[in-house]
Protein backbone atom coordinates (compact mmCIF):
# COMPACT_ATOMS: atom_id res chain seq x y z
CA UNK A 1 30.71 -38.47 6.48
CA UNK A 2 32.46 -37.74 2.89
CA UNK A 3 30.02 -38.85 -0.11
CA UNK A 4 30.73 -37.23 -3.21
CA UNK A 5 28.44 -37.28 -6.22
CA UNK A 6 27.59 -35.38 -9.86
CA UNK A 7 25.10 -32.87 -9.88
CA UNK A 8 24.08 -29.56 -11.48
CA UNK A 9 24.09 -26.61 -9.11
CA UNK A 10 22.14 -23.58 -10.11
CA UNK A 11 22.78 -20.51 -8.52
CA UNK A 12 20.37 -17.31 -9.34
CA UNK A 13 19.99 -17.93 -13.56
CA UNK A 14 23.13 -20.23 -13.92
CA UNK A 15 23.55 -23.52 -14.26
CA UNK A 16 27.04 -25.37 -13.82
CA UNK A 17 27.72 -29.29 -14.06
CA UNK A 18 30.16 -30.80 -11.52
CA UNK A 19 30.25 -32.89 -8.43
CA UNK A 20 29.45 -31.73 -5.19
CA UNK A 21 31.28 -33.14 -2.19
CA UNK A 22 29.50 -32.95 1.74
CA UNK A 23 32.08 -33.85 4.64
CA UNK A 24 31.52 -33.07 8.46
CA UNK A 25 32.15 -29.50 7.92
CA UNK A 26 31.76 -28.33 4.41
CA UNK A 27 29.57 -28.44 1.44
CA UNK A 28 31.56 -27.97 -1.93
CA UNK A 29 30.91 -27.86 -5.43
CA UNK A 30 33.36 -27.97 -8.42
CA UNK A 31 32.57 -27.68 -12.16
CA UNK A 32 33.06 -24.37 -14.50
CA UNK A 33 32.33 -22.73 -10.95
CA UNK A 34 33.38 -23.43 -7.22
CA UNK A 35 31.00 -23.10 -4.22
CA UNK A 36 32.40 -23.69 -0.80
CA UNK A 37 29.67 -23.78 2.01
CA UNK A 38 30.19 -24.37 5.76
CA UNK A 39 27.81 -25.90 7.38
CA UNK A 40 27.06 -23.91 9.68
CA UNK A 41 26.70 -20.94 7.38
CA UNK A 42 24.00 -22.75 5.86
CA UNK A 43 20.56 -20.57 7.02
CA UNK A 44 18.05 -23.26 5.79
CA UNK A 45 18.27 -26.39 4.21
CA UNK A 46 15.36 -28.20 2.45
CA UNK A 47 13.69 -30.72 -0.34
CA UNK A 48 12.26 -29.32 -3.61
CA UNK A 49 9.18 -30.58 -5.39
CA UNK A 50 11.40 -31.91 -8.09
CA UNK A 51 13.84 -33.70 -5.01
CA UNK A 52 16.45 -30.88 -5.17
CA UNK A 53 18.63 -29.42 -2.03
CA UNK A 54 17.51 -26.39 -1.55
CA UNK A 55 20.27 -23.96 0.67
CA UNK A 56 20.15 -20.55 1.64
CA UNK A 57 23.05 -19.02 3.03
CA UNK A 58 24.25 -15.43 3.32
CA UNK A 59 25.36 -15.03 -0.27
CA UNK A 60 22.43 -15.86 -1.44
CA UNK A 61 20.55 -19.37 -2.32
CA UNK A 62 21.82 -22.24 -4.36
CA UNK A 63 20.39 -25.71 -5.74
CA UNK A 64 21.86 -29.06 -6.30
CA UNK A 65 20.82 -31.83 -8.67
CA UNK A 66 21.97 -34.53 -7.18
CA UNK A 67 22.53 -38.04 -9.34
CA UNK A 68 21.15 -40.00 -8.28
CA UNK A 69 18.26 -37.67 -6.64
CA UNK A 70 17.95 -39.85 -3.60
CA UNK A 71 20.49 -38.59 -2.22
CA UNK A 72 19.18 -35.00 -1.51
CA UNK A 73 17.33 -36.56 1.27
CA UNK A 74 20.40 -38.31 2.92
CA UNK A 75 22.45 -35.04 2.55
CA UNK A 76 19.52 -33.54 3.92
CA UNK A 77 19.54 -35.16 7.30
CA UNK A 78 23.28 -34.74 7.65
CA UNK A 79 22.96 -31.06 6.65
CA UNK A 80 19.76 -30.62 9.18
CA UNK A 81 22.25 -32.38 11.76
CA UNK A 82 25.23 -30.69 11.91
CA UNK A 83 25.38 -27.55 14.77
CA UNK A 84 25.10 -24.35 14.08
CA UNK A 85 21.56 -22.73 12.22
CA UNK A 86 21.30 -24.77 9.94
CA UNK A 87 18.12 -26.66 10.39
CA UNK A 88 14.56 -27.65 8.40
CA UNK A 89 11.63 -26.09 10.25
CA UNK A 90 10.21 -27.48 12.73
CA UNK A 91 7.49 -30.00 13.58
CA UNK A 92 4.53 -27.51 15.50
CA UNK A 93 3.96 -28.09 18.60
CA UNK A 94 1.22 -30.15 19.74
CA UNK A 95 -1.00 -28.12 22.35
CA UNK A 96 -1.39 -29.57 25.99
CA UNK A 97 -3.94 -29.88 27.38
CA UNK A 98 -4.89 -28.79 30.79
């Protein structure tokens, strides 16, 4: 896994245009800012409304824009995947019966 695409990552009231870049271990972004994001320092991962990536980490939360947005959902899945916490919730469980 190494995809690479354009985006816009906001992080608290910022906005910076750039690529962002996923491999095996690492998230990173590069425009007029640089994120770098293990994986596994990644505390939650998930969609937005809009079909943003939504991450929380320790320093705090950031979203990417990804173009074209069909690819949050891909990076999603390989985010969700890797070990470590990072994870979307999951399913509940279904009740047995006894």
């Amino acid at each position: 896994m190494n995809e690479e695409a354009k985006c816009r990552l906001r992080l608290d009231r910022y906005t910076f245009s750039g690529s962002a870049r996923l491999d095996a271990q690492r998230l990173v972004f590069h425009g007029a800012t640089t994120l770098t994001l293990a994986l596994s320092d990644i505390r939650s991962a998930q969609l937005g409304r809009d079909g943003e990536l939504q991450l929380s980490y320790a320093g705090g939360e950031a979203v990417l824009e990804l173009d074209p947005p069909s690819l949050a959902a891909a990076w999603l899945k390989k985010i969700a995947c890797t070990p470590g916490e990072t994870s979307t919730p999951p399913a509940p469980a279904t009740p047995l019966n006894d």
